[in-house]
PDB file of N, CA and C in Angstrom:
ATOM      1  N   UNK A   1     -23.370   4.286  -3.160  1.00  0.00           N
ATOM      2  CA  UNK A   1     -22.564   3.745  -2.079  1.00  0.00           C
ATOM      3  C   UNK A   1     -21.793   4.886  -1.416  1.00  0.00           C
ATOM      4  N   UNK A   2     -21.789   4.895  -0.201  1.00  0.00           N
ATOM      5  CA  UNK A   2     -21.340   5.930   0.392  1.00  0.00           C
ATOM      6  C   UNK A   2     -19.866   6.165   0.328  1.00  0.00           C
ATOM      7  N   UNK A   3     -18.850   6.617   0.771  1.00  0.00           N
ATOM      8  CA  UNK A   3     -17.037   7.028   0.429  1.00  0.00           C
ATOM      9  C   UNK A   3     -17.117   6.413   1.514  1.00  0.00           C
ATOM     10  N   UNK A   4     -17.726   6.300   3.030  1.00  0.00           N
ATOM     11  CA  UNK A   4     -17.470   5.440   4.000  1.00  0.00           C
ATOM     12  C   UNK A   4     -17.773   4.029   4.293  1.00  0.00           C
ATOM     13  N   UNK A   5     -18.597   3.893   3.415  1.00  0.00           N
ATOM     14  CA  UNK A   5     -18.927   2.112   3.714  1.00  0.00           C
ATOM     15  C   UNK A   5     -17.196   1.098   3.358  1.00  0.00           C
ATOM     16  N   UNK A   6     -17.219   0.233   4.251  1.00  0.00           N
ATOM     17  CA  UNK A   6     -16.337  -0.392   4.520  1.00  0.00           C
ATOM     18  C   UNK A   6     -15.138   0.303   5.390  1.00  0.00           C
ATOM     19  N   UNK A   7     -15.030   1.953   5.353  1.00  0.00           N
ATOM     20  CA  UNK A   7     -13.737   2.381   6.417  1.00  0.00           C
ATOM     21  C   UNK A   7     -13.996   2.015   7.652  1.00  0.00           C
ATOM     22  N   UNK A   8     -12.861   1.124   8.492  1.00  0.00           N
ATOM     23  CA  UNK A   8     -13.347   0.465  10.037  1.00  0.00           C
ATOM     24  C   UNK A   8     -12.765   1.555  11.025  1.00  0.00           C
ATOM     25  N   UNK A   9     -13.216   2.709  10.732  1.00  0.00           N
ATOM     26  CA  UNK A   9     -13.417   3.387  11.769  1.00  0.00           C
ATOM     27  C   UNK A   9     -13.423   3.080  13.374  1.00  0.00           C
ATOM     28  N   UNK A  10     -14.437   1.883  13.314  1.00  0.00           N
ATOM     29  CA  UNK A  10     -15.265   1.354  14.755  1.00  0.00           C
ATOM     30  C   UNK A  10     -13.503   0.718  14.869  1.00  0.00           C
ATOM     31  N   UNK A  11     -12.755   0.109  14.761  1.00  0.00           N
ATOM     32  CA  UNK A  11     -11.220  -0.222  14.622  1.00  0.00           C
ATOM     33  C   UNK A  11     -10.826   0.422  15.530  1.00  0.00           C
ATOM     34  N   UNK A  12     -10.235   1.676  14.795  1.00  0.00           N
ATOM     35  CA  UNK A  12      -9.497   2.767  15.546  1.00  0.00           C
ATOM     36  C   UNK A  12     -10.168   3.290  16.531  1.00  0.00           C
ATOM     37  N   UNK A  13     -11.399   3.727  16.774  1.00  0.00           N
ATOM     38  CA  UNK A  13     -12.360   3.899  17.770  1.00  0.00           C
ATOM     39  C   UNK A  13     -12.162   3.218  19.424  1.00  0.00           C
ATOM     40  N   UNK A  14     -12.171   1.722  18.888  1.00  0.00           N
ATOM     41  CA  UNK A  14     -12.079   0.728  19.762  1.00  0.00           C
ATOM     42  C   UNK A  14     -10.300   0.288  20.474  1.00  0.00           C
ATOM     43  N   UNK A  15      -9.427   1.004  19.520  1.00  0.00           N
ATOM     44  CA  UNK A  15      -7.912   0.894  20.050  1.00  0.00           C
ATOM     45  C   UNK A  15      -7.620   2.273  20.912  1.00  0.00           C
ATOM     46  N   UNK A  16      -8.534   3.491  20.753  1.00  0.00           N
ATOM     47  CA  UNK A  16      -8.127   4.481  21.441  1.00  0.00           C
ATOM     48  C   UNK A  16      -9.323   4.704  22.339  1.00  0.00           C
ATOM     49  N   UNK A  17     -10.039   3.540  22.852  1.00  0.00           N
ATOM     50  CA  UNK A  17     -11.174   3.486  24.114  1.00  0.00           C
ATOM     51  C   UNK A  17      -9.839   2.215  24.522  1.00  0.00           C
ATOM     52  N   UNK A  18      -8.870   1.715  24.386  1.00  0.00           N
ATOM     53  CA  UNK A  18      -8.472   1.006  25.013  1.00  0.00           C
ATOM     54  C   UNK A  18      -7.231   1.617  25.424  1.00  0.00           C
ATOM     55  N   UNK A  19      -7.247   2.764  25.034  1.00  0.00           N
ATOM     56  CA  UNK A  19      -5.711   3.547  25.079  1.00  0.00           C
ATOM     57  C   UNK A  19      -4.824   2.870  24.362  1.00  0.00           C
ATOM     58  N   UNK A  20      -4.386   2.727  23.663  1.00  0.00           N
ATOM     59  CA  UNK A  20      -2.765   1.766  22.777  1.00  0.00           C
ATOM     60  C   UNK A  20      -2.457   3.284  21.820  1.00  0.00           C
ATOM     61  N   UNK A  21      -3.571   3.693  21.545  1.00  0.00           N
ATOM     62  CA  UNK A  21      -2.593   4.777  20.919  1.00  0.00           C
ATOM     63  C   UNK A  21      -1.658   5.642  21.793  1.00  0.00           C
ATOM     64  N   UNK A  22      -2.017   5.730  22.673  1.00  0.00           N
ATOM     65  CA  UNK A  22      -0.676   6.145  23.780  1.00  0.00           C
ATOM     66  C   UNK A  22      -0.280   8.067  23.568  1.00  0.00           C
ATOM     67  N   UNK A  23      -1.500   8.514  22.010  1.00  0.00           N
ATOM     68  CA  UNK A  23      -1.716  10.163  22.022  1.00  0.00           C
ATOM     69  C   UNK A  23      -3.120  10.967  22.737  1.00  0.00           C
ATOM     70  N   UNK A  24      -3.249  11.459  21.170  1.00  0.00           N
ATOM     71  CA  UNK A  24      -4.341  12.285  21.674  1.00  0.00           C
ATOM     72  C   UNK A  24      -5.692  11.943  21.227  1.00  0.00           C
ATOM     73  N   UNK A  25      -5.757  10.525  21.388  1.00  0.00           N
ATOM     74  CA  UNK A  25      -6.677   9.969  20.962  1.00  0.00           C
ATOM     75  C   UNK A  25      -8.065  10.820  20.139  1.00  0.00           C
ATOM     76  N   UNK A  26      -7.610  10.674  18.768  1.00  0.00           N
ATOM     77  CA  UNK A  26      -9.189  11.492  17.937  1.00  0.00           C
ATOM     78  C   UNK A  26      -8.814  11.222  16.852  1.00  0.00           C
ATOM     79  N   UNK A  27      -9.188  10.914  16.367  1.00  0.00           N
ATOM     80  CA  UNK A  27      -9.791  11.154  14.284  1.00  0.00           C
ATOM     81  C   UNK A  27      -9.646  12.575  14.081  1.00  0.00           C
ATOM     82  N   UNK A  28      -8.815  13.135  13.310  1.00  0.00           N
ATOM     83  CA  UNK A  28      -8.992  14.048  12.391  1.00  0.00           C
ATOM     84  C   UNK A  28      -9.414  13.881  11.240  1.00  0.00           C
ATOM     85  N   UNK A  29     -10.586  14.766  10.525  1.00  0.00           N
ATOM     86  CA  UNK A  29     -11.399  14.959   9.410  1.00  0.00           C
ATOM     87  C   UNK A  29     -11.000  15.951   8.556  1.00  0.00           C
ATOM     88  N   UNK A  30     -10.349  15.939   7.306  1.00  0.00           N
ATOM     89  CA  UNK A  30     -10.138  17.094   6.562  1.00  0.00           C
ATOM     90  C   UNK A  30      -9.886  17.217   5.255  1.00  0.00           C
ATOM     91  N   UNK A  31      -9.448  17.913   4.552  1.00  0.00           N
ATOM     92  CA  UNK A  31      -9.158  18.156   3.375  1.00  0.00           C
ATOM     93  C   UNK A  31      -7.529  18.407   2.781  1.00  0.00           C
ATOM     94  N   UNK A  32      -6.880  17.427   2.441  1.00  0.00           N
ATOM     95  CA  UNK A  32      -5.763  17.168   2.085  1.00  0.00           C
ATOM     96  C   UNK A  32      -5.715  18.114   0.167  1.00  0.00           C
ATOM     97  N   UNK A  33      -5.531  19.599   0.246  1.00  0.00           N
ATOM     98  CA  UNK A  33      -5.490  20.031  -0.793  1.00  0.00           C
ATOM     99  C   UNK A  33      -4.174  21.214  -0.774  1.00  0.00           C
ATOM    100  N   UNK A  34      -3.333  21.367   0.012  1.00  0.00           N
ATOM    101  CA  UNK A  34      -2.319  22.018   0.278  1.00  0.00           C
ATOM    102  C   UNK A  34      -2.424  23.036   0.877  1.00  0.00           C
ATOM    103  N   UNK A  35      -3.335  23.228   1.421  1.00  0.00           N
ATOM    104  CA  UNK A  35      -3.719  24.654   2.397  1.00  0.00           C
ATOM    105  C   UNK A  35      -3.172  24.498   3.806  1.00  0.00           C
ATOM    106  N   UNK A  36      -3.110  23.447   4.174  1.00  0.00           N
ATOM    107  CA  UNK A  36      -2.787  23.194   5.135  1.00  0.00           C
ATOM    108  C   UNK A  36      -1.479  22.908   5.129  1.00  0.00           C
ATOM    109  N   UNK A  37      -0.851  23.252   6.124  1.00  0.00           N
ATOM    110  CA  UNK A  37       0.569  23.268   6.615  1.00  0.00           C
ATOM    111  C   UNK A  37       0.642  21.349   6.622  1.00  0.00           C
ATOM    112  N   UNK A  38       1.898  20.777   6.240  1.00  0.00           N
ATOM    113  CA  UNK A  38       2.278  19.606   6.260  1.00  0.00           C
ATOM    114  C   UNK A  38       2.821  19.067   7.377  1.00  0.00           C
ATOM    115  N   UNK A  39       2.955  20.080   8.297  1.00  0.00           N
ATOM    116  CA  UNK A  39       3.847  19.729   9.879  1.00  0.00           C
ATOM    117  C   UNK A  39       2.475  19.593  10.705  1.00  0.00           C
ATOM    118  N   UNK A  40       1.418  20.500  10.440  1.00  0.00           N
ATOM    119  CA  UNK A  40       0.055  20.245  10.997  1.00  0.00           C
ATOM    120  C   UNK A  40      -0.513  19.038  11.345  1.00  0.00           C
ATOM    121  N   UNK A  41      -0.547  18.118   9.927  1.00  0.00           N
ATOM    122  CA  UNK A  41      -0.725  16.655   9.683  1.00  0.00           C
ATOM    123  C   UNK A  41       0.028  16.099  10.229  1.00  0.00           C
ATOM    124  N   UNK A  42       1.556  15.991  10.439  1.00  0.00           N
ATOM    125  CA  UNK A  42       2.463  15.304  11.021  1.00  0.00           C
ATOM    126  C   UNK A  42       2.295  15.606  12.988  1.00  0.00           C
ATOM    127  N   UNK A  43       2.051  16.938  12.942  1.00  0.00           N
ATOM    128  CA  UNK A  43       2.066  16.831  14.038  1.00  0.00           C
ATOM    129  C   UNK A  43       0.313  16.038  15.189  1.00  0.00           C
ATOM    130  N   UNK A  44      -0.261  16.162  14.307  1.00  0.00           N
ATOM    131  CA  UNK A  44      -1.662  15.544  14.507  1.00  0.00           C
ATOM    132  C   UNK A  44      -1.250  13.507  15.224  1.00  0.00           C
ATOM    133  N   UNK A  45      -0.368  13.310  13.809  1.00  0.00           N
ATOM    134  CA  UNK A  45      -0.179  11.830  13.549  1.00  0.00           C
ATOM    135  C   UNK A  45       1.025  11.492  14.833  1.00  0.00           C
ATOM    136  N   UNK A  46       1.983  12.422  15.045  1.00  0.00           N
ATOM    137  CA  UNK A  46       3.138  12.277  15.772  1.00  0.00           C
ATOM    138  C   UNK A  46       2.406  12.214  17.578  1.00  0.00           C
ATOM    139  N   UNK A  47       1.038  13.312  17.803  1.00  0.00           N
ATOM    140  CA  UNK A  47       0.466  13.080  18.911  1.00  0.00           C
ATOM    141  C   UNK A  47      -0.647  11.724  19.170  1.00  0.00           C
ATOM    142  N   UNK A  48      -0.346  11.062  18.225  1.00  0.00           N
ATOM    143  CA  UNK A  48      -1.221   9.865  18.304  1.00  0.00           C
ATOM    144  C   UNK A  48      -2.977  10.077  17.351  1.00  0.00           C
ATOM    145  N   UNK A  49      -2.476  11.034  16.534  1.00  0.00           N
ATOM    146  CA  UNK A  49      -4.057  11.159  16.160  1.00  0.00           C
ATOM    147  C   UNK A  49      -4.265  10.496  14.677  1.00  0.00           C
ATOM    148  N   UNK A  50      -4.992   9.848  15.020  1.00  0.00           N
ATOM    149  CA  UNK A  50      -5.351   8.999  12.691  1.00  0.00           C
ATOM    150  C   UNK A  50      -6.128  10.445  12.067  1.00  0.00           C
ATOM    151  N   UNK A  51      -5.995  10.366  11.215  1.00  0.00           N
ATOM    152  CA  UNK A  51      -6.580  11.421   9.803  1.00  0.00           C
ATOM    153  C   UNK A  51      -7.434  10.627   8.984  1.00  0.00           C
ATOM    154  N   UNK A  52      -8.474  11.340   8.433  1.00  0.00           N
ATOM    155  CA  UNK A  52      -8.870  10.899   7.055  1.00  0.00           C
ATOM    156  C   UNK A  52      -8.967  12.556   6.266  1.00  0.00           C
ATOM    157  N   UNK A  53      -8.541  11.981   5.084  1.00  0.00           N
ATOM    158  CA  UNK A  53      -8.030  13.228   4.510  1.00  0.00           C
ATOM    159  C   UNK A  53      -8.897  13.088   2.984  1.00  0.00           C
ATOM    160  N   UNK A  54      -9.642  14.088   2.760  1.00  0.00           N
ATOM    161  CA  UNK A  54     -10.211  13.552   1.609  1.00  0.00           C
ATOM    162  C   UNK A  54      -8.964  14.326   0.690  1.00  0.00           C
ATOM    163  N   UNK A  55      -9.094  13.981  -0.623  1.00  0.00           N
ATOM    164  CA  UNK A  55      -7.525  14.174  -1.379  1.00  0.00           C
ATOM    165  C   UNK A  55      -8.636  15.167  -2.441  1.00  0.00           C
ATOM    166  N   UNK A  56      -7.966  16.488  -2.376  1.00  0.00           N
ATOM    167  CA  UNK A  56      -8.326  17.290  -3.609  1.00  0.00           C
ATOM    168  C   UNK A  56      -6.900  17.902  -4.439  1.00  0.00           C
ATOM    169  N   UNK A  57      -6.486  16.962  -4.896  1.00  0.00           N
ATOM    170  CA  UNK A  57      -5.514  17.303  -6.248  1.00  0.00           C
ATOM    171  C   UNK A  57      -4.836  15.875  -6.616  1.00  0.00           C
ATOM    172  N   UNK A  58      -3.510  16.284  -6.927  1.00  0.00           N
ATOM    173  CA  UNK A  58      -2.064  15.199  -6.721  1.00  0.00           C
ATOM    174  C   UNK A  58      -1.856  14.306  -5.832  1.00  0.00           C
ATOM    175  N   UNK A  59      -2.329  13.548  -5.181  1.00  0.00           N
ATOM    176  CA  UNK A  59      -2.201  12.421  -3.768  1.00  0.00           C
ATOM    177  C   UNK A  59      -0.482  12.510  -3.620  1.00  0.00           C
ATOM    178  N   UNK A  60       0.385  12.479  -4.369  1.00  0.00           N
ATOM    179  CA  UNK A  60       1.351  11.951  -4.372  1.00  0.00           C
ATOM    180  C   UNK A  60       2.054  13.102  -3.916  1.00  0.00           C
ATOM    181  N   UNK A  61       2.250  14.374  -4.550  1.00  0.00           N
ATOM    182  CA  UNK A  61       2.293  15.123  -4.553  1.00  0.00           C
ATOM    183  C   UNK A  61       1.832  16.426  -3.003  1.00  0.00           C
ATOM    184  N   UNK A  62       0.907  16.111  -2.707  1.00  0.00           N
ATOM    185  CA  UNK A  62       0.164  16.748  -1.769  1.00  0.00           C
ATOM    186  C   UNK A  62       0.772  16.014  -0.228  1.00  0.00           C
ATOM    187  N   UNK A  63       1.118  14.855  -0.319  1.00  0.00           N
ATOM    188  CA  UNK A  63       1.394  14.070   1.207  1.00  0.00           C
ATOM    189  C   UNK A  63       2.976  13.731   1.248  1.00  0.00           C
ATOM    190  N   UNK A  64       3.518  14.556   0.563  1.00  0.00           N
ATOM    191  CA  UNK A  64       5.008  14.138  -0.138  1.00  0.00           C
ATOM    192  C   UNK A  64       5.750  14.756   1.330  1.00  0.00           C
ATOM    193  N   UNK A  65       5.088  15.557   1.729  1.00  0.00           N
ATOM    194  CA  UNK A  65       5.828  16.618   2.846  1.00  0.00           C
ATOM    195  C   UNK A  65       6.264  15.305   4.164  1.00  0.00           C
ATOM    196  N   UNK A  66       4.680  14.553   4.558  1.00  0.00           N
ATOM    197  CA  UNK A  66       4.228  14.170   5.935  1.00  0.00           C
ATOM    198  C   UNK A  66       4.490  12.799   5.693  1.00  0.00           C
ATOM    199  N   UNK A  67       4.186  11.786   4.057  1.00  0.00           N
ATOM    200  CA  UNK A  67       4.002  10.767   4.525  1.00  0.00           C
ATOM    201  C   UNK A  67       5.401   9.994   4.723  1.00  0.00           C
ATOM    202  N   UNK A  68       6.228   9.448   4.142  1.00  0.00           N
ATOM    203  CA  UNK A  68       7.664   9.359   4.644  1.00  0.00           C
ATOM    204  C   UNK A  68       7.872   9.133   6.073  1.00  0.00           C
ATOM    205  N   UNK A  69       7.768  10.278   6.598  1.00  0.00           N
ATOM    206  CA  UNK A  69       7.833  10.474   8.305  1.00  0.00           C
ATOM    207  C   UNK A  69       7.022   9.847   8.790  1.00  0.00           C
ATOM    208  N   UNK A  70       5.928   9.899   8.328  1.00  0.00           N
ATOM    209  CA  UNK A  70       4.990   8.566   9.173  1.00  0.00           C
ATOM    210  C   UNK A  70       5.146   7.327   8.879  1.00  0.00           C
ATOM    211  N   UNK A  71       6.114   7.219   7.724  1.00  0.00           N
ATOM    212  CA  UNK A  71       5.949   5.417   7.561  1.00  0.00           C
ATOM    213  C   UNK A  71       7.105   5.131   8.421  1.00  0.00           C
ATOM    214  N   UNK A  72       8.337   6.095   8.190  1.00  0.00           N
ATOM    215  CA  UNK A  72       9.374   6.018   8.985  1.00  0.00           C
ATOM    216  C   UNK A  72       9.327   5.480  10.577  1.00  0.00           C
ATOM    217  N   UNK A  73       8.169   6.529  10.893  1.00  0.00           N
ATOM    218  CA  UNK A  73       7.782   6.519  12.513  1.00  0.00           C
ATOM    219  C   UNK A  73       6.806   5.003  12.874  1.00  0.00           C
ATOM    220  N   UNK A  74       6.752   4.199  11.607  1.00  0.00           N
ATOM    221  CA  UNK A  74       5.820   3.072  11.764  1.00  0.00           C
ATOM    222  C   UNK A  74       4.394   3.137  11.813  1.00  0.00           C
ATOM    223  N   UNK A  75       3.742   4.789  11.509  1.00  0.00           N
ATOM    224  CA  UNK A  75       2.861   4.812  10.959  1.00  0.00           C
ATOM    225  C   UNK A  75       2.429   4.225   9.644  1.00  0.00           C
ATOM    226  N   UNK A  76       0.677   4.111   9.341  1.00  0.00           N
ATOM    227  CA  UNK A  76      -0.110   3.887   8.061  1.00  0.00           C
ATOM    228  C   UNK A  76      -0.364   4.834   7.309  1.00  0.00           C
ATOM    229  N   UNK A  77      -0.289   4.479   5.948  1.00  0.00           N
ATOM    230  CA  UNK A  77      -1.257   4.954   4.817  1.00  0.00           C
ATOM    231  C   UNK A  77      -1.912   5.035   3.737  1.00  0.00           C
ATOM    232  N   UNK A  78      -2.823   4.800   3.589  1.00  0.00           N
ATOM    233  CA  UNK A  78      -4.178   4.595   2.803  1.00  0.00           C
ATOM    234  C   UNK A  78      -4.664   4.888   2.041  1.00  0.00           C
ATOM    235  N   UNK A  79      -4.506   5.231   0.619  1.00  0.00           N
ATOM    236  CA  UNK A  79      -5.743   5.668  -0.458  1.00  0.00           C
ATOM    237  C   UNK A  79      -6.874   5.048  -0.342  1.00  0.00           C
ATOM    238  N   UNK A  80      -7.776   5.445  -0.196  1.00  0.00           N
ATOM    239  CA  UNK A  80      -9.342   5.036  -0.456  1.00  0.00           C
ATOM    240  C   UNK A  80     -10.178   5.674  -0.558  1.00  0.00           C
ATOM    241  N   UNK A  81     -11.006   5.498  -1.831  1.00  0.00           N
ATOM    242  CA  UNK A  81     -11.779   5.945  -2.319  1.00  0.00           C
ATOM    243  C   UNK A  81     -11.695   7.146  -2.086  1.00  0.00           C
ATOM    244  N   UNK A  82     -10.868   7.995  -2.644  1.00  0.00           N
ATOM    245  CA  UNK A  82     -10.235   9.250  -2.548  1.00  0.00           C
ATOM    246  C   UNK A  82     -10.074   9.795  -1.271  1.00  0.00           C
ATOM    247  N   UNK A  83      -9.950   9.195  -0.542  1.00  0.00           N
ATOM    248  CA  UNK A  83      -9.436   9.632   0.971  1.00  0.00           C
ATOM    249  C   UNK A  83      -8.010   8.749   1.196  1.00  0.00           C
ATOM    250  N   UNK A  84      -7.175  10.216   1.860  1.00  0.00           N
ATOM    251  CA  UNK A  84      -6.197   9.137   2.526  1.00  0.00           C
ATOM    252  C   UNK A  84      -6.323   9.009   3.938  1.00  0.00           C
ATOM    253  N   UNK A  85      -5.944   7.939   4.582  1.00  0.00           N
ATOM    254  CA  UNK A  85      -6.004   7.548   5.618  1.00  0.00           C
ATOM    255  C   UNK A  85      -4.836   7.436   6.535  1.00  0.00           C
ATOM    256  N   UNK A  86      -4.395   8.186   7.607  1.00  0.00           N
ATOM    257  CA  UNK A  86      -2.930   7.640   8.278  1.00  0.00           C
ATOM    258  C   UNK A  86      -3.025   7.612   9.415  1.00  0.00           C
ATOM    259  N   UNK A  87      -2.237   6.997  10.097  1.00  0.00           N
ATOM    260  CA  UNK A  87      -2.718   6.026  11.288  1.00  0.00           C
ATOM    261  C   UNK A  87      -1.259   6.376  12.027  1.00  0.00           C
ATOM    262  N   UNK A  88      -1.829   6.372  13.293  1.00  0.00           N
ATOM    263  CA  UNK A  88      -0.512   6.755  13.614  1.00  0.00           C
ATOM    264  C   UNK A  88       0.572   5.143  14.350  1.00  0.00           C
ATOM    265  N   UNK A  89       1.952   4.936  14.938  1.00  0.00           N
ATOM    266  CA  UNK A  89       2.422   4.112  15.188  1.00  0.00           C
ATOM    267  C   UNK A  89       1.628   3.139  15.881  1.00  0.00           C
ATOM    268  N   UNK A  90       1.382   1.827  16.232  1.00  0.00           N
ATOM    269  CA  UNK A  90       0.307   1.047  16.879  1.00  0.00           C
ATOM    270  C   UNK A  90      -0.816   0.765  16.183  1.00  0.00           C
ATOM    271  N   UNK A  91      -1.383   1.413  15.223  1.00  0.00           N
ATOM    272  CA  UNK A  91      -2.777   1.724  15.032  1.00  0.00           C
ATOM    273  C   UNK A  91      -2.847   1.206  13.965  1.00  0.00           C
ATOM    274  N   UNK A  92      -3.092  -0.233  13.334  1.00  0.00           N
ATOM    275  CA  UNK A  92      -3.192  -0.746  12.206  1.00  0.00           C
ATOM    276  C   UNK A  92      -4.585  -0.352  11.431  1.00  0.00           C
ATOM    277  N   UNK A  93      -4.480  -0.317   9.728  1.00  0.00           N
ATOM    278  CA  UNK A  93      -5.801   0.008   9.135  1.00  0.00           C
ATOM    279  C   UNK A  93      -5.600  -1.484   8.870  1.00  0.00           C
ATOM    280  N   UNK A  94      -6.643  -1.935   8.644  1.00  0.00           N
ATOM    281  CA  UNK A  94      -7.511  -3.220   8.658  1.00  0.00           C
ATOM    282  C   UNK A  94      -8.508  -3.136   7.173  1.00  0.00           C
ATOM    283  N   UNK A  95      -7.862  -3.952   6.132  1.00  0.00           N
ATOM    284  CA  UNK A  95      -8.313  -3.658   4.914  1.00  0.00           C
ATOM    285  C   UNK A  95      -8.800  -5.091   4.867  1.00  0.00           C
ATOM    286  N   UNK A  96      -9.461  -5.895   5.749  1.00  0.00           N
ATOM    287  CA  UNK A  96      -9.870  -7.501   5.099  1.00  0.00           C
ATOM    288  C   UNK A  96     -11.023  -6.904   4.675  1.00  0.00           C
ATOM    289  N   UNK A  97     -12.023  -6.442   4.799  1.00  0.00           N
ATOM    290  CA  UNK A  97     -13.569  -6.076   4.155  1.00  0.00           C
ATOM    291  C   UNK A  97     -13.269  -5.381   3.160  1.00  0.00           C
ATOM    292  N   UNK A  98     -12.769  -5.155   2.580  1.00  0.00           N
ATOM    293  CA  UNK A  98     -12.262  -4.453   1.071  1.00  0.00           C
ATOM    294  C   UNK A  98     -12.327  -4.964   0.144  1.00  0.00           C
TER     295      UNK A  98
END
């Protein structure tokens, strides 16, 4: 089974062909293992952009910097199937097929 079957991608896809995300409308793809700067991610999520982050270590630990601020800001976020997922304000993840 693939790590993507069931993520509704086509979702978020379909809210930023309608504009509501109101950023920079795109999916970011990456690797959530601490290499990356934590303001990077925030600032991705703060311009309207969702993430999927595949998680290589500590989840808890590793998103401790960014996630806070995004829930704060009324952003999402997601463990699944070792990816996290965050969504920025507007942009609901949609877990009924789960």
């Amino acid at each position: 089974m693939s790590d993507f079957e069931g993520l509704d991608l086509q979702a978020v896809e379909d809210q930023m062909a309608d504009g509501e995300t109101g950023g920079s409308d795109r999916v970011v793809l990456g690797v959530l293992d601490g290499t990356t700067d934590e303001d990077e991610w925030l600032e991705i999520v703060e311009s309207g952009g969702a993430l999927v982050l595949n998680v290589d270590g500590d989840l808890n630990e590793l998103a401790a910097g960014f996630a806070r601020p995004v829930k704060e800001a009324g952003g999402e976020l997601m463990h699944f199937r070792g990816f996290l997922v965050v969504t920025p304000p507007g942009v609901s993840i949609d877990t009924d097929r789960l």
